[in-house]
N, C-alpha and C. Protein backbone atom coordinates (compact mmCIF):
# COMPACT_ATOMS: atom_id res chain seq x y z
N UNK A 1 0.85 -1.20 0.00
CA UNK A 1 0.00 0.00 0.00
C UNK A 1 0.88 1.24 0.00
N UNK A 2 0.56 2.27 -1.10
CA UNK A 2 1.32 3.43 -0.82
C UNK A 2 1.31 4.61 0.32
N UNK A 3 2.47 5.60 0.50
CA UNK A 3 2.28 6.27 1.16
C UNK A 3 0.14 7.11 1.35
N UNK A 4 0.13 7.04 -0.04
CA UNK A 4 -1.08 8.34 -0.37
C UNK A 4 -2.70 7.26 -0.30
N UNK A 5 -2.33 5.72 -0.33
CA UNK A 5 -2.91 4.92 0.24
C UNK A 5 -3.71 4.64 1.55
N UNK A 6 -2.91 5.00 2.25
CA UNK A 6 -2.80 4.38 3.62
C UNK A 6 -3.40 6.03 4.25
N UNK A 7 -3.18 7.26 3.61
CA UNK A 7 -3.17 8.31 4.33
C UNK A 7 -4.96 8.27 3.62
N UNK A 8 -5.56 8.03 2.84
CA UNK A 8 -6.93 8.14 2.14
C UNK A 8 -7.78 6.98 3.33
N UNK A 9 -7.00 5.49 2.98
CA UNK A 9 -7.94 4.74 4.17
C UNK A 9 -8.34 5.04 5.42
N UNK A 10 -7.10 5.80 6.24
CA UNK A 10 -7.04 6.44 7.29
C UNK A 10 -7.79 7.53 7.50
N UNK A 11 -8.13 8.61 6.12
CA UNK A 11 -9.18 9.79 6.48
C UNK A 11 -10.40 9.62 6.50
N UNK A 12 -10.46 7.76 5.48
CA UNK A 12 -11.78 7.83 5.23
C UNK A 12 -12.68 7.20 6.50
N UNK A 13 -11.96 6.40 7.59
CA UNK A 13 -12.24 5.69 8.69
C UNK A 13 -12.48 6.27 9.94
N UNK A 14 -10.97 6.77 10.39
CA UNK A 14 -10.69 7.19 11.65
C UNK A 14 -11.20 8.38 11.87
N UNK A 15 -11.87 8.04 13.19
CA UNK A 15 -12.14 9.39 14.36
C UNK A 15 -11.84 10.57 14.05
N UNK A 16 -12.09 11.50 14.00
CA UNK A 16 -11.26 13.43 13.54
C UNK A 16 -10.43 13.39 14.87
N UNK A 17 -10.89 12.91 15.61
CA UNK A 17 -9.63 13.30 16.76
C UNK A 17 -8.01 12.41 16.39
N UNK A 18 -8.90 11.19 16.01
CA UNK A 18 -7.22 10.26 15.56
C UNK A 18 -7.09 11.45 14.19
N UNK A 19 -7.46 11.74 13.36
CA UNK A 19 -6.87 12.58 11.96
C UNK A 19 -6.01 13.23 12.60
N UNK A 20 -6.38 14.46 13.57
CA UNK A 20 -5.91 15.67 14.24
C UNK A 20 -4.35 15.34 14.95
N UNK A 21 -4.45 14.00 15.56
CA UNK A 21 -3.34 13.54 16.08
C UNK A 21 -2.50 12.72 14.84
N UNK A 22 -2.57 12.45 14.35
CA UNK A 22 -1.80 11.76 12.78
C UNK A 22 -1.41 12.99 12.22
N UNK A 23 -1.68 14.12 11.91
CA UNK A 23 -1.75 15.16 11.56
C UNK A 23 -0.30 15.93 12.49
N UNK A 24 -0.86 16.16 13.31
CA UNK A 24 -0.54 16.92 14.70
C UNK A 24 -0.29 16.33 16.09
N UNK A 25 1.02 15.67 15.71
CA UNK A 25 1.28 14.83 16.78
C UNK A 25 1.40 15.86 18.35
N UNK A 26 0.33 15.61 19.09
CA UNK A 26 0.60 15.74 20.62
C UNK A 26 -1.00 16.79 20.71
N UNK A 27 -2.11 16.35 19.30
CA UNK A 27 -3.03 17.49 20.05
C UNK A 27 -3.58 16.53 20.20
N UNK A 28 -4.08 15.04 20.98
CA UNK A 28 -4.82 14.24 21.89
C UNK A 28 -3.65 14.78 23.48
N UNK A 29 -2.78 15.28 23.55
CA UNK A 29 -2.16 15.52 25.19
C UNK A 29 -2.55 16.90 25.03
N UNK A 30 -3.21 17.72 24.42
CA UNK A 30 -3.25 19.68 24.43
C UNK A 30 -3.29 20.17 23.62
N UNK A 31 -2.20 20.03 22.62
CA UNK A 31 -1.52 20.97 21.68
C UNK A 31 -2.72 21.50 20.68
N UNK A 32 -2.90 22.34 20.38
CA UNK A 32 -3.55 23.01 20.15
C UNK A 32 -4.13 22.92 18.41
N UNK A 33 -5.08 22.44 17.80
CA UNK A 33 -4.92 22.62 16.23
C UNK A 33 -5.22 23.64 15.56
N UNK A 34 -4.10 24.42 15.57
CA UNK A 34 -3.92 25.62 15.11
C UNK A 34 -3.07 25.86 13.75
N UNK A 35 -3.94 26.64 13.06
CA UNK A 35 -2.76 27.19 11.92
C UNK A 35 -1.36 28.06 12.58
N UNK A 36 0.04 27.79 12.04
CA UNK A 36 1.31 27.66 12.26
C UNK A 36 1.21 29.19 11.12
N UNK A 37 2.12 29.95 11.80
CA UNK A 37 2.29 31.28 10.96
C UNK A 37 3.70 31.21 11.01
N UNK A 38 3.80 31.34 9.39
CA UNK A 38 5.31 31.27 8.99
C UNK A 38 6.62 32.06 9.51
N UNK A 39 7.74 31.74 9.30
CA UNK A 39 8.74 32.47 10.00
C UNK A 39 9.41 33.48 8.85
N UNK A 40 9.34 32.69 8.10
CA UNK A 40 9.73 33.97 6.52
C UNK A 40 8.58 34.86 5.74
N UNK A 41 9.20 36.04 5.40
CA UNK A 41 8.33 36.91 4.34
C UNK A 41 7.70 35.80 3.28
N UNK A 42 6.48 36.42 3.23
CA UNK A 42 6.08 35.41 2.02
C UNK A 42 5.33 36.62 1.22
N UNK A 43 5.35 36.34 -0.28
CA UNK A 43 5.37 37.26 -1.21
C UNK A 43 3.87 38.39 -0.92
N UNK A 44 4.54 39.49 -1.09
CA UNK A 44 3.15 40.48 -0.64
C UNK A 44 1.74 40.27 -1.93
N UNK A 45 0.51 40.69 -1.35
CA UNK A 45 -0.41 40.86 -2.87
C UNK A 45 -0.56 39.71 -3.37
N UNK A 46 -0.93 38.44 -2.51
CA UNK A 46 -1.29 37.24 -2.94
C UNK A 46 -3.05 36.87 -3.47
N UNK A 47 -3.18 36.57 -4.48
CA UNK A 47 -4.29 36.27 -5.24
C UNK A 47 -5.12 35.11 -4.41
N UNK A 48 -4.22 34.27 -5.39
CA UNK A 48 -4.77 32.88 -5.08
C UNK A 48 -3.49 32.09 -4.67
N UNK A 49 -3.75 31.12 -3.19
CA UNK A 49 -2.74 30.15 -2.80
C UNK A 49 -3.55 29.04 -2.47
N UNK A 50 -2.72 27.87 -3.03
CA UNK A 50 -2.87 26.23 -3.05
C UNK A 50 -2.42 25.90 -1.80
N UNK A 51 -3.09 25.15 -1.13
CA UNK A 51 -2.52 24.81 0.54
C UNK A 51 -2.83 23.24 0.21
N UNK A 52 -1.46 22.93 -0.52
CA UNK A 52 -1.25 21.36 -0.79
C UNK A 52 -1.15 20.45 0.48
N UNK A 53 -1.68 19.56 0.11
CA UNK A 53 -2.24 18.57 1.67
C UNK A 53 -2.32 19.53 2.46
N UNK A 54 -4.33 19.53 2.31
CA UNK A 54 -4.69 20.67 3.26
C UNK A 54 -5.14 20.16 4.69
N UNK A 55 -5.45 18.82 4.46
CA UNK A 55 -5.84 17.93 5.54
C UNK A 55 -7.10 18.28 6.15
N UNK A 56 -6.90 19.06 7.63
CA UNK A 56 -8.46 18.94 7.86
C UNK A 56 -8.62 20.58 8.15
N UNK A 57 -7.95 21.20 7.17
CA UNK A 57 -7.81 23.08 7.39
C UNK A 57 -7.23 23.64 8.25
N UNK A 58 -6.33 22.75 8.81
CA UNK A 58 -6.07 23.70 10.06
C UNK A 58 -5.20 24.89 9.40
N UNK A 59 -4.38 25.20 8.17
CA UNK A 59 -3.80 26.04 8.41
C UNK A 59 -4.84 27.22 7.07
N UNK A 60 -6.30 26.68 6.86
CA UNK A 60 -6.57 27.98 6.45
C UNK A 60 -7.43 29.35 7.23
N UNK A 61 -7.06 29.64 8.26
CA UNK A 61 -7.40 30.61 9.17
C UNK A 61 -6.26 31.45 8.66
N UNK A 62 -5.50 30.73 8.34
CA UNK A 62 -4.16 31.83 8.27
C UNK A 62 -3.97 32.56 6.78
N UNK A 63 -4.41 31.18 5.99
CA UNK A 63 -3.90 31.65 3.98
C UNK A 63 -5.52 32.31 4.13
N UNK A 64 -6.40 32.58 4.65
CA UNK A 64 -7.39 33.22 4.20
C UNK A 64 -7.43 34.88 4.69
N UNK A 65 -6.58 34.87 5.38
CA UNK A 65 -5.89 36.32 6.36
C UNK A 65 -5.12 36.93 5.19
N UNK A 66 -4.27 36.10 4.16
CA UNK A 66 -3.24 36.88 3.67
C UNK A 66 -3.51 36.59 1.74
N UNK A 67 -4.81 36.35 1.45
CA UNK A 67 -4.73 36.02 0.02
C UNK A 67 -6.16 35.98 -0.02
N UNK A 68 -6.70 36.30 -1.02
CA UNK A 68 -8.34 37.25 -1.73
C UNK A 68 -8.76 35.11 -2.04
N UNK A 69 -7.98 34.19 -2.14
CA UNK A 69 -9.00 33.27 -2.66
C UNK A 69 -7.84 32.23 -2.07
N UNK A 70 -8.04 30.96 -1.78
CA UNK A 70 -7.47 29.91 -0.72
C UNK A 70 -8.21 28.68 -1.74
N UNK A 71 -7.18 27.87 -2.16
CA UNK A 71 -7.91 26.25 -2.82
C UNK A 71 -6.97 25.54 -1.99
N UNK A 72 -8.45 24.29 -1.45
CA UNK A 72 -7.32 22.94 -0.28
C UNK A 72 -7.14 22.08 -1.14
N UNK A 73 -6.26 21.66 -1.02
CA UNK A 73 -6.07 20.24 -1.92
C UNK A 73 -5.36 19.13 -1.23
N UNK A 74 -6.16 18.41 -1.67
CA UNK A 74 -5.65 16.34 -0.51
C UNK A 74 -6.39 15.18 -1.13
N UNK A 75 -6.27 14.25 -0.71
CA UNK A 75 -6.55 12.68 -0.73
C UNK A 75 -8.25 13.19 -1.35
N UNK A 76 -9.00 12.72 -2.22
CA UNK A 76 -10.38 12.28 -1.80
C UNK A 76 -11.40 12.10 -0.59
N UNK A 77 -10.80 11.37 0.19
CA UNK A 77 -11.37 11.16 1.95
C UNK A 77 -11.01 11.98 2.32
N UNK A 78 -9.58 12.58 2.57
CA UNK A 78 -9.52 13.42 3.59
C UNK A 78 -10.08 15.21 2.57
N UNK A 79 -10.51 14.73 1.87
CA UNK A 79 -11.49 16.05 1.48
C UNK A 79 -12.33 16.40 1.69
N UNK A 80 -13.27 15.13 1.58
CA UNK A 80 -14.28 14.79 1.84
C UNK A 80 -14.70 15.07 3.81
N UNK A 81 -13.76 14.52 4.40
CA UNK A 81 -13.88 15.28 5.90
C UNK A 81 -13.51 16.72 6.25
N UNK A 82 -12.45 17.02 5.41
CA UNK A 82 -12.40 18.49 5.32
C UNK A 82 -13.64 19.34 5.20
N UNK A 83 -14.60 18.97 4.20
CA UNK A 83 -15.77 19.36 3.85
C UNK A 83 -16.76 19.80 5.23
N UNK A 84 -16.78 18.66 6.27
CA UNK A 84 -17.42 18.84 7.01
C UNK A 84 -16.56 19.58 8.68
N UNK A 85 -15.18 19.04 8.85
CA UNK A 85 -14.88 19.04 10.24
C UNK A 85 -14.05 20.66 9.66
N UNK A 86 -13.58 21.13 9.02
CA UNK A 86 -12.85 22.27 8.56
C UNK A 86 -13.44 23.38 9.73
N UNK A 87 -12.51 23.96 10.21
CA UNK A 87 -13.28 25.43 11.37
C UNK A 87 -13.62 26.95 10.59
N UNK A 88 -12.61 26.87 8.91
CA UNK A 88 -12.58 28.02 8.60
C UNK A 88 -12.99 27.63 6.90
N UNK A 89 -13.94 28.28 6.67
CA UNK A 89 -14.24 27.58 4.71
C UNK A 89 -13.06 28.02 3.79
N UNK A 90 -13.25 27.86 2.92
CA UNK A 90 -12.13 28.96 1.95
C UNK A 90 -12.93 28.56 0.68
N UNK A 91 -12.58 28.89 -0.74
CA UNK A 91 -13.03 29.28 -1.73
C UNK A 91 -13.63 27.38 -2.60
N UNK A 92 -12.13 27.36 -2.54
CA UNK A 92 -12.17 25.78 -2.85
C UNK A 92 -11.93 24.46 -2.21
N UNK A 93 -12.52 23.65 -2.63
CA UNK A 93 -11.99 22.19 -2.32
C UNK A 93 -11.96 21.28 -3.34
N UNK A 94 -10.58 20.86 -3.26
CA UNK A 94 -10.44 20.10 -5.05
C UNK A 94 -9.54 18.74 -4.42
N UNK A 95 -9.91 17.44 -5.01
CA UNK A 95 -9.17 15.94 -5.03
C UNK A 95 -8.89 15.76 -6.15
N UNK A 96 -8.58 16.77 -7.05
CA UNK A 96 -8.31 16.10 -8.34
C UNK A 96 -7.30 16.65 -9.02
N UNK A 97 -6.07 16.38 -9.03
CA UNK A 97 -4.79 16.97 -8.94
C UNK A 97 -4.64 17.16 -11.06
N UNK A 98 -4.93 15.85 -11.83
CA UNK A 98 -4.52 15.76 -12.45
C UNK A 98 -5.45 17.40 -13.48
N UNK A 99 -6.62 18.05 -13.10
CA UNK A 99 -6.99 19.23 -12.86
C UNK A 99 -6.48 20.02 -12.76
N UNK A 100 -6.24 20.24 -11.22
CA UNK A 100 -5.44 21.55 -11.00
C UNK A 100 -4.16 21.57 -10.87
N UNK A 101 -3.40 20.54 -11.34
CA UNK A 101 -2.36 21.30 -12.13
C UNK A 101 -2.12 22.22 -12.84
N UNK A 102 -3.15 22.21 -13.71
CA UNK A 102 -2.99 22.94 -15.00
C UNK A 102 -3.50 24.80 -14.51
N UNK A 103 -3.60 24.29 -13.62
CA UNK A 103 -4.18 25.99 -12.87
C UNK A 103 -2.71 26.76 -12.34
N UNK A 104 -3.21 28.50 -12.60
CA UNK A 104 -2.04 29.18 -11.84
C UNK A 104 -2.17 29.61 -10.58
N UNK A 105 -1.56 30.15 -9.64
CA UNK A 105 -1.44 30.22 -8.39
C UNK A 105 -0.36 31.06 -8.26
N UNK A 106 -0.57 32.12 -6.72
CA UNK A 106 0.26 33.35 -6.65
C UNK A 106 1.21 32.33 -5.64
N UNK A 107 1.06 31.36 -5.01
CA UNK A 107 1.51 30.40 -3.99
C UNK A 107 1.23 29.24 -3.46
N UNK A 108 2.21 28.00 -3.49
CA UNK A 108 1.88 26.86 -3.29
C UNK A 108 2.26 26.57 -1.79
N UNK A 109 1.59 26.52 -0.74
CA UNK A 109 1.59 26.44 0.79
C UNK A 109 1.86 25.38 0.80
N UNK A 110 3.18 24.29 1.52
CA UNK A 110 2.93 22.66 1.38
C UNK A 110 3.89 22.82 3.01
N UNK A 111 2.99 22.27 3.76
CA UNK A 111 2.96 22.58 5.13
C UNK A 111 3.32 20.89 5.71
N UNK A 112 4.29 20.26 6.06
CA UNK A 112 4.41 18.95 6.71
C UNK A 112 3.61 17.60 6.04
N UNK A 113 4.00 17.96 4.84
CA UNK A 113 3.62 16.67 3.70
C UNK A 113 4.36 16.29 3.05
N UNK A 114 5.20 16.95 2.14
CA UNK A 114 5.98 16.03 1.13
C UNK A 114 6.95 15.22 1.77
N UNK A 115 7.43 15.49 3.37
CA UNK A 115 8.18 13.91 3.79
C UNK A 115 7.47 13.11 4.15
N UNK A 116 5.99 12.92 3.73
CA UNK A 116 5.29 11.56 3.95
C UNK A 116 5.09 10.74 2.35
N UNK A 117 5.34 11.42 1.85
CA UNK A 117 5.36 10.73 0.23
C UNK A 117 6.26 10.40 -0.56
N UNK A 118 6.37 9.43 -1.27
CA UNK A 118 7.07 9.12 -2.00
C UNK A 118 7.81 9.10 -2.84
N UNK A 119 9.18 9.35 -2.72
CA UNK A 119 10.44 10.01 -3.85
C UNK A 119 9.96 10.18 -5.52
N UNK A 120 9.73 9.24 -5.89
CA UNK A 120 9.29 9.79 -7.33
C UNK A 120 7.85 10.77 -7.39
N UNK A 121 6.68 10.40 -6.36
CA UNK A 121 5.68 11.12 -5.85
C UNK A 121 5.73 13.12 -5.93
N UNK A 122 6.62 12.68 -4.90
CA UNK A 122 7.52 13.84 -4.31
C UNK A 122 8.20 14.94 -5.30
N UNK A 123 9.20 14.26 -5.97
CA UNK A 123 9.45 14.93 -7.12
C UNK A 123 8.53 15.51 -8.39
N UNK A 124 7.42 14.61 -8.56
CA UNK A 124 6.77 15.15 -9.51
C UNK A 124 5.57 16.23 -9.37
N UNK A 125 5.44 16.43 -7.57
CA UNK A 125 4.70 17.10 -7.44
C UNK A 125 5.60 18.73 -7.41
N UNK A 126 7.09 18.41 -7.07
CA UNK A 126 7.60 19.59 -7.06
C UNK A 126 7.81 20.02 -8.39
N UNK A 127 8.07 19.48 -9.33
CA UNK A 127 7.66 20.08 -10.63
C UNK A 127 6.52 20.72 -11.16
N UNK A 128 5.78 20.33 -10.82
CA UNK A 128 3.91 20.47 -10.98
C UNK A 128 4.35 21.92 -10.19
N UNK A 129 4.86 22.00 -9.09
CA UNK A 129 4.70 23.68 -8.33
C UNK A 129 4.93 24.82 -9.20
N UNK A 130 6.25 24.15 -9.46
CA UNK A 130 7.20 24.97 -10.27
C UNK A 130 6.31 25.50 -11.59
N UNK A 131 5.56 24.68 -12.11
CA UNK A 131 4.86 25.23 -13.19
C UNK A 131 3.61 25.89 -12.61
N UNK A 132 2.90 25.75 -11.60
CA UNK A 132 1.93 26.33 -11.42
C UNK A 132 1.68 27.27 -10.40
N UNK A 133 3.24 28.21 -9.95
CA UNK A 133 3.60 29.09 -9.13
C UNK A 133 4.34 30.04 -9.18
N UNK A 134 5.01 30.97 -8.74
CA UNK A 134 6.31 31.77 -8.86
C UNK A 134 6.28 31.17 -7.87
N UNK A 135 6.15 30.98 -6.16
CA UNK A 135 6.89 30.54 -5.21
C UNK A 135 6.32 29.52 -4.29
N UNK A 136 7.09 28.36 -4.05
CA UNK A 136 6.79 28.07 -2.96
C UNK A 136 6.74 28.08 -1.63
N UNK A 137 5.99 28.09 -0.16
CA UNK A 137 6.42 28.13 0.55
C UNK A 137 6.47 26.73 1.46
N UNK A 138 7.74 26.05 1.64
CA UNK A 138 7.60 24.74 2.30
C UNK A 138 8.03 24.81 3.85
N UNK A 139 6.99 23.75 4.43
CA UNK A 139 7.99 23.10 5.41
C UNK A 139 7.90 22.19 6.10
N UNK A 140 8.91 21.29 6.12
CA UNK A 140 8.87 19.99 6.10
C UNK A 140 10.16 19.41 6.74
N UNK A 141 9.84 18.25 7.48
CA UNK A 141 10.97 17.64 8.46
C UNK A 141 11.79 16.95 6.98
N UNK A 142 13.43 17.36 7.13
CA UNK A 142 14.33 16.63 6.08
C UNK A 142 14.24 15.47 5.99
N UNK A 143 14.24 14.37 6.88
CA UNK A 143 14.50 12.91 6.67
C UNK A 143 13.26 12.66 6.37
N UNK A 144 12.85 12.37 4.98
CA UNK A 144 11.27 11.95 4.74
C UNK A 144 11.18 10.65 5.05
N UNK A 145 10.00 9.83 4.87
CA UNK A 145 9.21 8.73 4.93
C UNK A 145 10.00 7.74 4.54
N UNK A 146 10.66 8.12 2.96
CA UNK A 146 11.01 7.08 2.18
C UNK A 146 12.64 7.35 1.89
N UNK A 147 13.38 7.62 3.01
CA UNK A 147 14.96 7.63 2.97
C UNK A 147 15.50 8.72 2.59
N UNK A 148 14.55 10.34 1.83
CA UNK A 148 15.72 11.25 1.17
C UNK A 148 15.41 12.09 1.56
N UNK A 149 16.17 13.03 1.67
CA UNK A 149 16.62 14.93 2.89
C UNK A 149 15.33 15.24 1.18
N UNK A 150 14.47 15.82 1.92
CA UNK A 150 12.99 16.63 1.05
C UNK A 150 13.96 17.81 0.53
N UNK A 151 14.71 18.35 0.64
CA UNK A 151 15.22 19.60 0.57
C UNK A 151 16.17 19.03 -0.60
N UNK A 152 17.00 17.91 -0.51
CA UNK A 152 17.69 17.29 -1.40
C UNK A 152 16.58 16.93 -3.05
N UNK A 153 15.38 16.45 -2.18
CA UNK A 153 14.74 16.06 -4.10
C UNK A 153 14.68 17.72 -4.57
N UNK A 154 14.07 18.83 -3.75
CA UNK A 154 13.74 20.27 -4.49
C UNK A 154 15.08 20.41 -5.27
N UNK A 155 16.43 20.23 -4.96
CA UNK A 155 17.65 20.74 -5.50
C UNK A 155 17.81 20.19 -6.93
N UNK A 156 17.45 18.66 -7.04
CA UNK A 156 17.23 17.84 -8.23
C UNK A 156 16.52 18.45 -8.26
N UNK A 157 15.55 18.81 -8.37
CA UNK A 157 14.52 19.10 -10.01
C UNK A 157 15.59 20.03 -10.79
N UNK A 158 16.20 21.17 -10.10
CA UNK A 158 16.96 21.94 -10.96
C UNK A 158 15.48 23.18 -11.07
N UNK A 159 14.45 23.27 -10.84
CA UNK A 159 13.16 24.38 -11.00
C UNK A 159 13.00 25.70 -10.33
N UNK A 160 13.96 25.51 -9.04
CA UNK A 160 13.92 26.37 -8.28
C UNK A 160 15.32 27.40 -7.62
N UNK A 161 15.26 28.42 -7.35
CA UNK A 161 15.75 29.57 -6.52
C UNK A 161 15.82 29.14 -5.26
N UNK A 162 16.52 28.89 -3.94
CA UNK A 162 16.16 28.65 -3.04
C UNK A 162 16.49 29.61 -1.68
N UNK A 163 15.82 29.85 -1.15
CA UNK A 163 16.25 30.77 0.54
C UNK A 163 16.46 30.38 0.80
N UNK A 164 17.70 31.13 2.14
CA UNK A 164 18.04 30.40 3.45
C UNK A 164 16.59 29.43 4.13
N UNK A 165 17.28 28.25 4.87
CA UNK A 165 16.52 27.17 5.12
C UNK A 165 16.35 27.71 7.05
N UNK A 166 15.67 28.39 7.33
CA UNK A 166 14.75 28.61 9.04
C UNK A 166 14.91 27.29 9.52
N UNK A 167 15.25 27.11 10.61
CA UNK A 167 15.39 25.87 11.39
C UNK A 167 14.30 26.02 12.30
N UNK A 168 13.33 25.21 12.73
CA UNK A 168 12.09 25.56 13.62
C UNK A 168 12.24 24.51 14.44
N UNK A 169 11.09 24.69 15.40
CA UNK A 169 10.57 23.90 16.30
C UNK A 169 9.31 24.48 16.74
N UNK A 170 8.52 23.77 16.62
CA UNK A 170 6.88 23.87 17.31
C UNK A 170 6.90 24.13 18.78
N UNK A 171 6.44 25.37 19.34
CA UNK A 171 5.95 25.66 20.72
C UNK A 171 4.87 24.28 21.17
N UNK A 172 5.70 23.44 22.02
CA UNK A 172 4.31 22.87 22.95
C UNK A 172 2.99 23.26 23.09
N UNK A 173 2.97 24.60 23.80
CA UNK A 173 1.73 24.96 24.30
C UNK A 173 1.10 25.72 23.02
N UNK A 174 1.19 26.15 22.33
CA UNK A 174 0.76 27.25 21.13
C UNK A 174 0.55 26.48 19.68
N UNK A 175 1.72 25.50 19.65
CA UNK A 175 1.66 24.80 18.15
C UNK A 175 2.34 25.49 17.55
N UNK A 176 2.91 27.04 17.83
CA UNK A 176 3.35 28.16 16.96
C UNK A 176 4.77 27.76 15.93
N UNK A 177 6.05 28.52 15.50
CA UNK A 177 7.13 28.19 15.06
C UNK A 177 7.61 29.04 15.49
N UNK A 178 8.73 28.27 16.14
CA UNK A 178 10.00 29.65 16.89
C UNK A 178 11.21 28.68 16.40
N UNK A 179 12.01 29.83 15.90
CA UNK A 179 13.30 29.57 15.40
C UNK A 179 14.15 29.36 15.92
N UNK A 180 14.96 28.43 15.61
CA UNK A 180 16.34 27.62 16.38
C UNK A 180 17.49 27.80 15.44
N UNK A 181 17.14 28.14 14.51
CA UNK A 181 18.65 28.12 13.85
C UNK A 181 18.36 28.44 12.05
N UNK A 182 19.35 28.67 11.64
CA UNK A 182 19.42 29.05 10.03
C UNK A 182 20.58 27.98 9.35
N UNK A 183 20.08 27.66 8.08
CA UNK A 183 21.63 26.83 7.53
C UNK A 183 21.19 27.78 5.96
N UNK A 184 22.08 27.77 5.17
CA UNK A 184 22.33 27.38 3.77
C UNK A 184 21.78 26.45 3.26
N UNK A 185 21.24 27.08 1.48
CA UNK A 185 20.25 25.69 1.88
C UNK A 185 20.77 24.43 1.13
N UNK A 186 21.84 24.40 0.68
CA UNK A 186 23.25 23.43 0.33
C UNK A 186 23.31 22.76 1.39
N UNK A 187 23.78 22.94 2.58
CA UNK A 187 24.10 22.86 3.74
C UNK A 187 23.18 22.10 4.29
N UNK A 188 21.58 22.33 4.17
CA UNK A 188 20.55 21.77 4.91
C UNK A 188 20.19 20.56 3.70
N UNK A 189 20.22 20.71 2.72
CA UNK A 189 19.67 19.51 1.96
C UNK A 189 20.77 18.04 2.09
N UNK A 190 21.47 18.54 2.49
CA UNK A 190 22.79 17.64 3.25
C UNK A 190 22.86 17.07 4.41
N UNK A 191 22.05 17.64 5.01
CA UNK A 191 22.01 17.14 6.30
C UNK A 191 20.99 16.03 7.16
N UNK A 192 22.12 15.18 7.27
CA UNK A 192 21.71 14.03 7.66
C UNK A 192 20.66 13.85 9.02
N UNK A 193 20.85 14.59 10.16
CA UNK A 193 19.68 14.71 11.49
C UNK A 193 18.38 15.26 10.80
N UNK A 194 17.78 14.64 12.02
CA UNK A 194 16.14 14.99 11.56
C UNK A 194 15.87 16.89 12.28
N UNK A 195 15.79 17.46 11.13
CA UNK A 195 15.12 18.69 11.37
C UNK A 195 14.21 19.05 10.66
N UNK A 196 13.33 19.96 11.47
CA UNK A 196 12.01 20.59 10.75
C UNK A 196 12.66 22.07 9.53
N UNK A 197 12.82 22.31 8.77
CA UNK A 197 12.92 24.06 8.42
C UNK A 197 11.87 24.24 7.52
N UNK A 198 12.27 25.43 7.20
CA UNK A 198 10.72 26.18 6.66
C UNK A 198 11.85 27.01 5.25
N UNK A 199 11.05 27.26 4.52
CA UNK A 199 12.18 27.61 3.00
C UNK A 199 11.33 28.16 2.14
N UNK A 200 11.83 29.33 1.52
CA UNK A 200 10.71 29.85 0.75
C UNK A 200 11.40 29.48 -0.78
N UNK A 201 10.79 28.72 -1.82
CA UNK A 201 11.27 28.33 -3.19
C UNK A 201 10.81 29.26 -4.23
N UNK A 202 11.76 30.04 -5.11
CA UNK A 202 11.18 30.51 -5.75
C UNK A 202 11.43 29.72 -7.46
N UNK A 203 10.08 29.92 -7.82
CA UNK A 203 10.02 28.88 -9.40
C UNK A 203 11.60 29.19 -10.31
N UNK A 204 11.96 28.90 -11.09
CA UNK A 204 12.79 28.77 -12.33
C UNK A 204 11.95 29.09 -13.63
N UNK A 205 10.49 28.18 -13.16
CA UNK A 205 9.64 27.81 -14.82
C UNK A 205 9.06 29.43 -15.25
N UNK A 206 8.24 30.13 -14.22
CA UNK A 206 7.19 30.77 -14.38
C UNK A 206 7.31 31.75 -14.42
């Protein structure tokens, strides 16, 4: 069963409280499910932003604060619960990737997903950005799912510009991002320990 498998059976079954905790490890002990407000500038005068694996909305309280139109995009099931358990609406809800690809976007939001998917997965969705963005904003723990530094596949594509790589850590009590450190982002796609950073990509294609 694939990564994008197992994450569809799982939305289409389990409890919203198990989602929330699969999601958001530690909000069954507190933690709060809250949209995470970024640590970097992200481009002013945003239209429309894609909040790739949107899961169950938690972070559109925030892309609906800073952009005139917000599309979620995820699994089928976990859309389908989005539909109902979501706290904040936004414009769209779309499961159908091979679609909105072909759509443009002022920003692709991909918030603690692409190290759950799968290297060739992975890569082809970062291409897909690249064409359907000027920037991305990622962030994602380096050691993914399936053996490779996430920061390492963005460098292969060859599509992107990249910023310094924000080293984070999630506040316990808040869920928030407070910064621990900065690398290069040479430096961070190299690096072998498990860290969270946050990186703003800007396209090559568009």
């Amino acid at each position: 069963m694939s990564s994008q498998q197992e994450w569809g059976a799982f939305a289409a079954t389990a409890h919203p409280d198990d989602i929330r905790e699969k999601i958001l490890t530690g909000f069954k002990a507190g933690k709060p499910f809250t949209a995470h407000t970024p640590t970097i500038a992200l481009p002013p005068g945003l239209d429309r932003v894609l909040d790739f694996g949107c899961g169950l909305g938690r972070n559109f309280p925030y892309l609906t604060s800073i952009a005139r139109s917000v599309t979620g995009f995820d699994l089928p099931p976990m859309i389908a619960r989005c539909r109902t358990l979501a706290t904040q609406k936004v414009d769209r809800l779309d499961d159908d990737w091979t679609r909105l690809r072909d759509e443009r976007f002022d920003l692709v939001f991909a918030s603690l997903v692409l190290q759950h998917i799968e290297t060739d997965a992975c890569v082809s969705y970062l291409h897909d950005f690249a064409r359907m963005a000027p920037a991305v904003n990622l962030f994602t723990r380096t050691d993914g799912d399936f053996g490779r530094n996430v920061l390492d596949l963005v460098a292969e594509t060859g599509a992107y510009d990249c910023g310094p790589c924000i080293e984070v850590e999630q506040d316990p009590h808040t869920s928030q991002l407070v910064v621990v450190g900065q690398a290069a982002f040479d430096d961070a796609r190299r690096d072998t320990a498990s860290r969270h950073y946050e990186v703003l990509l800007r396209s090559r294609v568009t």
